[in-house]
PDB file of N, CA and C in Angstrom:
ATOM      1  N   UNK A   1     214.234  15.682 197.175  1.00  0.00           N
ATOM      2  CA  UNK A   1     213.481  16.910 196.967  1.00  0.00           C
ATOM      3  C   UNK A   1     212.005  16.618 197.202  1.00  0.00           C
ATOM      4  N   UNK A   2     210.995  17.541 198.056  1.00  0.00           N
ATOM      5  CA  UNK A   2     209.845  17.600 198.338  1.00  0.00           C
ATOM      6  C   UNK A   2     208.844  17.915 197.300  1.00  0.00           C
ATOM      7  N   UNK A   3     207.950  16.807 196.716  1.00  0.00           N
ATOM      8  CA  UNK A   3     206.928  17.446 195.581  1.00  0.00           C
ATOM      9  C   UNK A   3     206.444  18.497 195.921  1.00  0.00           C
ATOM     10  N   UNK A   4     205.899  19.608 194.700  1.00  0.00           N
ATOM     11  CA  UNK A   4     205.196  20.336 194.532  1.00  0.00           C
ATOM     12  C   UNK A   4     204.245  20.793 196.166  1.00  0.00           C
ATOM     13  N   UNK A   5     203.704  19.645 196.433  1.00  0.00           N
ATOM     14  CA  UNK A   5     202.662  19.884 197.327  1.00  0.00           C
ATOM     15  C   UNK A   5     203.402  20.445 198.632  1.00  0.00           C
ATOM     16  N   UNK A   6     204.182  19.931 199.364  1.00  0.00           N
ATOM     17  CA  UNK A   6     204.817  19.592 199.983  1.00  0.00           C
ATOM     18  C   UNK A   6     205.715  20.822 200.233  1.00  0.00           C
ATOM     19  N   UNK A   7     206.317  21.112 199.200  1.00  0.00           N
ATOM     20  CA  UNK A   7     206.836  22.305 198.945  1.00  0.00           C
ATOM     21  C   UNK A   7     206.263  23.698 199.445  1.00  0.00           C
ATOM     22  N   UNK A   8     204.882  23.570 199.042  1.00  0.00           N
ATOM     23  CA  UNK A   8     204.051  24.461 198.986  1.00  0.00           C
ATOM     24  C   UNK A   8     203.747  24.623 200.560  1.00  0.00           C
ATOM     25  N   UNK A   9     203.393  23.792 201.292  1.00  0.00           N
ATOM     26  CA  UNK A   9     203.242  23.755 202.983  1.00  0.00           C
ATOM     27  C   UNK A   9     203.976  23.848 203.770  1.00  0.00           C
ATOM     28  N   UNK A  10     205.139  23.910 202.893  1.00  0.00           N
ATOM     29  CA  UNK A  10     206.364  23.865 203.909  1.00  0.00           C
ATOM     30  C   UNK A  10     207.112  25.666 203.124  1.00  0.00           C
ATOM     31  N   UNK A  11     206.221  26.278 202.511  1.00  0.00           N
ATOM     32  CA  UNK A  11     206.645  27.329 202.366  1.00  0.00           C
ATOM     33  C   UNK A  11     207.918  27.897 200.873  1.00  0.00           C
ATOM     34  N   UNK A  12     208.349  26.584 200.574  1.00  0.00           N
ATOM     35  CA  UNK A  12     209.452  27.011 200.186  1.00  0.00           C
ATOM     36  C   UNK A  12     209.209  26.572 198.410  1.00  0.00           C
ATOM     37  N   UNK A  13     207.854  26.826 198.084  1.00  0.00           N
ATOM     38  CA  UNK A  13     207.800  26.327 196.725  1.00  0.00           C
ATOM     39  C   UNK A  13     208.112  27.855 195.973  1.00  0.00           C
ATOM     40  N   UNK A  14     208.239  28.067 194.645  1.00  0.00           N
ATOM     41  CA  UNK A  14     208.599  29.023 193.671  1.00  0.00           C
ATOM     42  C   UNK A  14     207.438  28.985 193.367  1.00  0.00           C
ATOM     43  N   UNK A  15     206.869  30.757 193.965  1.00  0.00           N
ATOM     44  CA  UNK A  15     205.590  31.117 192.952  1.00  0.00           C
ATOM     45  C   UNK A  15     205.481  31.216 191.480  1.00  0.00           C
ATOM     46  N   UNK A  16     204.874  30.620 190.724  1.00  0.00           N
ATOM     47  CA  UNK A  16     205.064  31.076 188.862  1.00  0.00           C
ATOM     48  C   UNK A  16     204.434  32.301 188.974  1.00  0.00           C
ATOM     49  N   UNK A  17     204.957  32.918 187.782  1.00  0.00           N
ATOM     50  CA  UNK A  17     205.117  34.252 187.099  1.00  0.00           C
ATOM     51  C   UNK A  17     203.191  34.118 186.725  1.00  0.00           C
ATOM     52  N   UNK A  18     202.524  35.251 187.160  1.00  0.00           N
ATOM     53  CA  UNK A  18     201.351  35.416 186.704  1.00  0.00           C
ATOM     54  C   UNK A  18     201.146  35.591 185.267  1.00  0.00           C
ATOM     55  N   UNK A  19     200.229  35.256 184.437  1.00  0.00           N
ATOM     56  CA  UNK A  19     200.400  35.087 182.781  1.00  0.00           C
ATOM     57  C   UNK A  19     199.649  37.009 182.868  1.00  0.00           C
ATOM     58  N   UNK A  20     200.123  37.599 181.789  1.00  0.00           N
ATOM     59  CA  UNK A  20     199.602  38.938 181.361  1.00  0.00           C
ATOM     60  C   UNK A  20     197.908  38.471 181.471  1.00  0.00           C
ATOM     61  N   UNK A  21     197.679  40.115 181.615  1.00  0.00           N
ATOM     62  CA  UNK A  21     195.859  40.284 181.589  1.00  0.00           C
ATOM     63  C   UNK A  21     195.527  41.021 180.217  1.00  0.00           C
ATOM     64  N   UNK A  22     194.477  40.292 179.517  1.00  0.00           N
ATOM     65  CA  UNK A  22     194.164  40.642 178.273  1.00  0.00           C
ATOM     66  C   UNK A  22     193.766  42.178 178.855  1.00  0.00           C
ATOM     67  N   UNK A  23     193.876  43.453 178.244  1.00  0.00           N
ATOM     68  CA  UNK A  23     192.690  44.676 178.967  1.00  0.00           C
ATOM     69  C   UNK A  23     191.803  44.654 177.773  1.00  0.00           C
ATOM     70  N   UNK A  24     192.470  44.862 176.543  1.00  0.00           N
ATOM     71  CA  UNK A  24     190.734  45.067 175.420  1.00  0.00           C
ATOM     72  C   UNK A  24     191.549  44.306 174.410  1.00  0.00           C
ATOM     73  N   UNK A  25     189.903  44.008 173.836  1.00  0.00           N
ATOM     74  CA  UNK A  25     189.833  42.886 172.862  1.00  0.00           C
ATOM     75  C   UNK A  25     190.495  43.437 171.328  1.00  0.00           C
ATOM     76  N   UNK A  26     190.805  42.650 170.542  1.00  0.00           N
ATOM     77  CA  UNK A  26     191.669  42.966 169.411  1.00  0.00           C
ATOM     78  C   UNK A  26     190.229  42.545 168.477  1.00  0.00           C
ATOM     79  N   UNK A  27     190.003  43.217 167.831  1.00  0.00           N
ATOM     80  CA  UNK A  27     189.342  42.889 166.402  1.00  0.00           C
ATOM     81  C   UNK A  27     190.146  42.380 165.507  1.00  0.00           C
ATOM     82  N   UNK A  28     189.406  40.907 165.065  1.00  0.00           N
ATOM     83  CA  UNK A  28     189.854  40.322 163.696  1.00  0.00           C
ATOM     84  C   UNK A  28     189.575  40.436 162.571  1.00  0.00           C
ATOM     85  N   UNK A  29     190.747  40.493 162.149  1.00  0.00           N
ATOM     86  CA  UNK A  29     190.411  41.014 160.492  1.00  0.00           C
ATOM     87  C   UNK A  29     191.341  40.352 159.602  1.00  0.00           C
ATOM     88  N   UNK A  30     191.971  39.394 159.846  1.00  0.00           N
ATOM     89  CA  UNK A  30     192.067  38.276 158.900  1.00  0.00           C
ATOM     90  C   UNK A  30     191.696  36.384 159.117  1.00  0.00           C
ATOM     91  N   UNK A  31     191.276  36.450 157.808  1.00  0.00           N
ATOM     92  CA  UNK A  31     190.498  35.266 157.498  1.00  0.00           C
ATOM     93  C   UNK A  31     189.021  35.363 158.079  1.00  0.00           C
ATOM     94  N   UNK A  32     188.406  36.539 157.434  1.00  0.00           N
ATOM     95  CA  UNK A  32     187.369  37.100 157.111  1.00  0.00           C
ATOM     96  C   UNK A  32     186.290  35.862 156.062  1.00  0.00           C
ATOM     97  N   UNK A  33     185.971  35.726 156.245  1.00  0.00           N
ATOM     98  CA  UNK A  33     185.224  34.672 154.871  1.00  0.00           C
ATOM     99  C   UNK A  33     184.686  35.806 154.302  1.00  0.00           C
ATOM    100  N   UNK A  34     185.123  35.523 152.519  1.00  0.00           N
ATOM    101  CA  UNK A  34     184.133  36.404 151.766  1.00  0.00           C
ATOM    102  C   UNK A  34     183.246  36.220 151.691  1.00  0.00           C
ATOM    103  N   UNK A  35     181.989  35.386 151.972  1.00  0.00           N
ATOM    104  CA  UNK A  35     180.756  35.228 151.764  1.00  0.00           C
ATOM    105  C   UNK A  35     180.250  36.658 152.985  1.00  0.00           C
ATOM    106  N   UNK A  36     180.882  36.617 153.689  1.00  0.00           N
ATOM    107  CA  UNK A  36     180.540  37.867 155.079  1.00  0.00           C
ATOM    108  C   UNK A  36     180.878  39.208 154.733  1.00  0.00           C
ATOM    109  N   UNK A  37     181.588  39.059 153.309  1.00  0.00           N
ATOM    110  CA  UNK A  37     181.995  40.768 152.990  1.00  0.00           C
ATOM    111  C   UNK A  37     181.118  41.634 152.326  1.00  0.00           C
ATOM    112  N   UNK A  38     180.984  42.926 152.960  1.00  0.00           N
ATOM    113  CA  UNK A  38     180.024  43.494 153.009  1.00  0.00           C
ATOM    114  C   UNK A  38     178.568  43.427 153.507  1.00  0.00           C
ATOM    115  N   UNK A  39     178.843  42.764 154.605  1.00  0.00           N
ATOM    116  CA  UNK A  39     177.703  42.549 155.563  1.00  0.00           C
ATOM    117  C   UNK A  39     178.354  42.932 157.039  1.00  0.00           C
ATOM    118  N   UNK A  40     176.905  43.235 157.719  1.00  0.00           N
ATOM    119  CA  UNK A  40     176.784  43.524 159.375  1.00  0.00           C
ATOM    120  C   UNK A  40     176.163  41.856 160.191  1.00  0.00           C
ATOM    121  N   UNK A  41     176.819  42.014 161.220  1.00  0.00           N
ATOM    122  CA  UNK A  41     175.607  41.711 161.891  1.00  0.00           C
ATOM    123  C   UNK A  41     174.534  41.717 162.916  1.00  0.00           C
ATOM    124  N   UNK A  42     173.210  41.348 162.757  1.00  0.00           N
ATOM    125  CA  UNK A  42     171.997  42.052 163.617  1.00  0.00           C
ATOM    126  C   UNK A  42     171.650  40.686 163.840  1.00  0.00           C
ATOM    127  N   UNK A  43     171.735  40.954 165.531  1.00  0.00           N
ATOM    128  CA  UNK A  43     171.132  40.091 166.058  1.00  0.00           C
ATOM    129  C   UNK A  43     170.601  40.352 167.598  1.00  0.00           C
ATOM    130  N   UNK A  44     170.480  39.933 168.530  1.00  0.00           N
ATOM    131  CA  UNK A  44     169.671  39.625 169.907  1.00  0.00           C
ATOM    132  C   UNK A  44     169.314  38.503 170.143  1.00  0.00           C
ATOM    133  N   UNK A  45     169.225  38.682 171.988  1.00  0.00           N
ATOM    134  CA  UNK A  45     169.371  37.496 172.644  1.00  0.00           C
ATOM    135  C   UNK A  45     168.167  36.607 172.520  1.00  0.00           C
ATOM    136  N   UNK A  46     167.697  35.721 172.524  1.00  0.00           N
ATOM    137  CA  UNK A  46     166.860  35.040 173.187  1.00  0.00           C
ATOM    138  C   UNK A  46     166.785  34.085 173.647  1.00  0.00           C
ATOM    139  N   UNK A  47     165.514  33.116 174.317  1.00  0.00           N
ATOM    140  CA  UNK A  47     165.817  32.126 174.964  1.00  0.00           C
ATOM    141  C   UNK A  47     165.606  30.925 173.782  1.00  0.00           C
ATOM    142  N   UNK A  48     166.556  29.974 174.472  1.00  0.00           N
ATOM    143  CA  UNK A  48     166.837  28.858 173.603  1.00  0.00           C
ATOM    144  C   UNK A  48     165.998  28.372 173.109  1.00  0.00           C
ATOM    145  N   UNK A  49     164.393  28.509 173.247  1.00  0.00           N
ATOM    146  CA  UNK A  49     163.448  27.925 172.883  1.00  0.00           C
ATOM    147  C   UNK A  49     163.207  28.753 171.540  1.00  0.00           C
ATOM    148  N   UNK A  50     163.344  29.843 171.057  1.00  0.00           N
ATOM    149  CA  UNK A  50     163.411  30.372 169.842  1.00  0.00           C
ATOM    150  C   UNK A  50     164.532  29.602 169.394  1.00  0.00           C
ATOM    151  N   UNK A  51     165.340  29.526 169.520  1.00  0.00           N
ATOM    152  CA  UNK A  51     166.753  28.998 168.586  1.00  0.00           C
ATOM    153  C   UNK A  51     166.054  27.592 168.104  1.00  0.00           C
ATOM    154  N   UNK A  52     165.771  27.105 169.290  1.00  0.00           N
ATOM    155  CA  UNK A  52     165.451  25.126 168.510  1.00  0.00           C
ATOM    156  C   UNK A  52     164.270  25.361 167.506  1.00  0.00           C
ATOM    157  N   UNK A  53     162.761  26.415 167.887  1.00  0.00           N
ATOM    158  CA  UNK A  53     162.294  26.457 167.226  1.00  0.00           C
ATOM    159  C   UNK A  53     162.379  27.117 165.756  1.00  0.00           C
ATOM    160  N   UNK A  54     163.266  27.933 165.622  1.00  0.00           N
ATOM    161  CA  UNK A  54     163.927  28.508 164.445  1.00  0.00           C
ATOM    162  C   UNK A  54     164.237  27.146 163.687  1.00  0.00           C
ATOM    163  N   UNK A  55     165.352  26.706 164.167  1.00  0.00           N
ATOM    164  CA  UNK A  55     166.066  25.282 163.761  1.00  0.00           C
ATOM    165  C   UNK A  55     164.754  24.483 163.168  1.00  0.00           C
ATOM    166  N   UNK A  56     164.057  24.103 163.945  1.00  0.00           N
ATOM    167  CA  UNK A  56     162.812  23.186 163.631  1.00  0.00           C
ATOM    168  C   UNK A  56     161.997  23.727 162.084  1.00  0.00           C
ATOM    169  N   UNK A  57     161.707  24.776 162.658  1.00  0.00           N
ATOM    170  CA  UNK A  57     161.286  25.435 161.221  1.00  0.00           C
ATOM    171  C   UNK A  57     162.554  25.247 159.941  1.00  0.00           C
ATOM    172  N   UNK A  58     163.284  25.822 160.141  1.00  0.00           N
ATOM    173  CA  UNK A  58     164.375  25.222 158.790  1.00  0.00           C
ATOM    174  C   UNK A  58     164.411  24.109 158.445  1.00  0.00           C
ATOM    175  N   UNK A  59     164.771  23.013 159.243  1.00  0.00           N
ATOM    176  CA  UNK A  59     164.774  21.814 158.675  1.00  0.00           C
ATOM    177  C   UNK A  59     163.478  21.022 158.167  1.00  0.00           C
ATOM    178  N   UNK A  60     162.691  21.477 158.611  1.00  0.00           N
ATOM    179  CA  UNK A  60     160.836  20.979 158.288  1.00  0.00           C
ATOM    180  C   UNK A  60     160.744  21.281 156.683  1.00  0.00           C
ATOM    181  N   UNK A  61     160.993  22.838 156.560  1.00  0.00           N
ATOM    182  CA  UNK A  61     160.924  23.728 155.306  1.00  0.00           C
ATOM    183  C   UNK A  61     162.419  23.711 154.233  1.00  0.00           C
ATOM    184  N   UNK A  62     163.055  22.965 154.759  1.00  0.00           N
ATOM    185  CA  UNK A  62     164.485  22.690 154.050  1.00  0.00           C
ATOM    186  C   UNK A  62     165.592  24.043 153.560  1.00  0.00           C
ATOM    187  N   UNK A  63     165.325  24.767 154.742  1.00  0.00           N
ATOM    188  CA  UNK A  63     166.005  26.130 153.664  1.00  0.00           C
ATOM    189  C   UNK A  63     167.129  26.633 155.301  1.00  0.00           C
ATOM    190  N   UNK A  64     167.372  27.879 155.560  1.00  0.00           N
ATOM    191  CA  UNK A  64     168.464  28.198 156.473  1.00  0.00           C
ATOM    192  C   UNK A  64     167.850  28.712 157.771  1.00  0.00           C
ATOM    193  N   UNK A  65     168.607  29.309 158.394  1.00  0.00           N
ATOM    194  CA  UNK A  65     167.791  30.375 160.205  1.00  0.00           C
ATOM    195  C   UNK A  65     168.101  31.382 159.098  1.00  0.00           C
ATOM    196  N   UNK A  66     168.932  32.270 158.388  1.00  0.00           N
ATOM    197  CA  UNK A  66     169.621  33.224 158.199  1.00  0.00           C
ATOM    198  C   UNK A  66     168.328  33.240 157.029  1.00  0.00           C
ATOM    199  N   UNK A  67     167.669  32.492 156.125  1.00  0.00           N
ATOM    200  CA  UNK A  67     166.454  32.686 154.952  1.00  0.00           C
ATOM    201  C   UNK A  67     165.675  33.152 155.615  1.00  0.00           C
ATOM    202  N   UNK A  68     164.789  32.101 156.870  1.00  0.00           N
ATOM    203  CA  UNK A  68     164.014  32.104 157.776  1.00  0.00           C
ATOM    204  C   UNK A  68     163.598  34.123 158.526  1.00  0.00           C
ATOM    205  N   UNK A  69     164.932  34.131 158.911  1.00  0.00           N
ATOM    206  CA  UNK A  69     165.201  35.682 159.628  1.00  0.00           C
ATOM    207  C   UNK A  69     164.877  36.401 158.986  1.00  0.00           C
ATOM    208  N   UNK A  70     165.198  36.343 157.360  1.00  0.00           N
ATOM    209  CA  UNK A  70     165.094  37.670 156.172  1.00  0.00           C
ATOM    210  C   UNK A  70     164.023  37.555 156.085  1.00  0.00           C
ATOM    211  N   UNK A  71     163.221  36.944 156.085  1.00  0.00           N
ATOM    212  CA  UNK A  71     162.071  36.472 155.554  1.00  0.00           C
ATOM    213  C   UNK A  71     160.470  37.387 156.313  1.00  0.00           C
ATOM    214  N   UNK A  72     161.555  36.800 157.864  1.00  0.00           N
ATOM    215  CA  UNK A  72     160.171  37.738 158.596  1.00  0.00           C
ATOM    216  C   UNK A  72     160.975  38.977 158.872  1.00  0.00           C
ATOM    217  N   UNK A  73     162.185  39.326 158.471  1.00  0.00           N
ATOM    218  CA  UNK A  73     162.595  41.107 158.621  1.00  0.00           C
ATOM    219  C   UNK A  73     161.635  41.705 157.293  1.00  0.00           C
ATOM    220  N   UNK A  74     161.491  41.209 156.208  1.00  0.00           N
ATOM    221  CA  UNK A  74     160.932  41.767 155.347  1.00  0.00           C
ATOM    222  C   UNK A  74     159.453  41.714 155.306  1.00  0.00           C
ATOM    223  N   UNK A  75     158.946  40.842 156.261  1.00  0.00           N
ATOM    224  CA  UNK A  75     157.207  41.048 156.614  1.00  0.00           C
ATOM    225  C   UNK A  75     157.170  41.773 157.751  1.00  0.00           C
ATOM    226  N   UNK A  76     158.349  42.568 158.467  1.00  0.00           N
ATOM    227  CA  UNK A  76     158.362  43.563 159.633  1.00  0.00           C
ATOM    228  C   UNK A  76     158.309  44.692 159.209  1.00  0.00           C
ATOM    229  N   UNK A  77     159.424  45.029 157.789  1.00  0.00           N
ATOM    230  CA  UNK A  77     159.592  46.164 156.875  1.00  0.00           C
ATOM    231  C   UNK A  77     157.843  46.458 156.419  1.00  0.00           C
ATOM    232  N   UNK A  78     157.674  45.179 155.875  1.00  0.00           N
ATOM    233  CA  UNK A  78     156.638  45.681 154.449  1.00  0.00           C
ATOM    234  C   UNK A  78     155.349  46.312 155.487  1.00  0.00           C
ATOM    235  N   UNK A  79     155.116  45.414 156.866  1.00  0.00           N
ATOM    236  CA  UNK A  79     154.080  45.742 157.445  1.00  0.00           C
ATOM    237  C   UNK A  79     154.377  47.398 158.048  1.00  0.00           C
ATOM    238  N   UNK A  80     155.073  47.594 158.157  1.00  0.00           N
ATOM    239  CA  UNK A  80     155.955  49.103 158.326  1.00  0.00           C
ATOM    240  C   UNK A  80     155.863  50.083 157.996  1.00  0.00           C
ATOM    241  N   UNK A  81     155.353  49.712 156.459  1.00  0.00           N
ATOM    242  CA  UNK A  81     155.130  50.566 155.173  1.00  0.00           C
ATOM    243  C   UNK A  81     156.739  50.880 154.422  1.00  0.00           C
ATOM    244  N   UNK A  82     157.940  49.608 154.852  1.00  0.00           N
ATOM    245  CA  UNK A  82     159.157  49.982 154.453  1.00  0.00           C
ATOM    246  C   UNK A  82     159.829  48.977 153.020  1.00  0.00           C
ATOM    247  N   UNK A  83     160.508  49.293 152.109  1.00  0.00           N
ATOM    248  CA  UNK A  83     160.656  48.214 151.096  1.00  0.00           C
ATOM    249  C   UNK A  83     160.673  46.899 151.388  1.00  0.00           C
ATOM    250  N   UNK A  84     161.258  45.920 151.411  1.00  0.00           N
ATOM    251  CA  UNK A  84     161.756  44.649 151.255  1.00  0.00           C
ATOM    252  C   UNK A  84     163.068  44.884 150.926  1.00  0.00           C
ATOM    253  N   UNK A  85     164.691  44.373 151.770  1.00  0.00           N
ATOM    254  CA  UNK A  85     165.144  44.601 151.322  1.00  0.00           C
ATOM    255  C   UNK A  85     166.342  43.138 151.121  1.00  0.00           C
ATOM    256  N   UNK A  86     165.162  41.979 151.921  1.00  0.00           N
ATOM    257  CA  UNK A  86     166.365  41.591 152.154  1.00  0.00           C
ATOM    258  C   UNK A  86     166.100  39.966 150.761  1.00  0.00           C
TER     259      UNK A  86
END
């Protein structure tokens, strides 16, 4: 019998069965972590040079990105004239 390859050039290999096409995405909803319940999330893109510098700042100041973020959403609010909420 002719390998795979061989097979294939000489015409007589067995096409495989194409695998299904995902069309839309399934939302997950189990194994949710409760620490995430009752929260959204807000975010946007940027370039990687915010991310390391985010990072940099946390670890300098010993605290999280996610402290860091609240931190200046609530000096975006207050300058706003909006509560503090986070």
């Amino acid at each position: 019998m002719a390998n795979s390859l061989q097979a294939a050039l000489d015409g007589s290999a067995v096409e495989a069965t194409p695998k299904p096409v995902r069309t839309k995405l399934v939302a997950k909803t189990k194994g949710k972590k409760p620490s995430r319940e009752g929260t959204v999330l807000v975010g946007a893109h940027f370039s990687p040079d915010v991310q390391k510098q985010l990072r940099m700042l946390a670890a300098e100041e010993g605290t999280t990105n996610r402290a860091l973020i609240a931190e200046a959403l609530n000096l975006l609010f207050m300058k706003k004239g909006k509560d503090a909420i986070l």
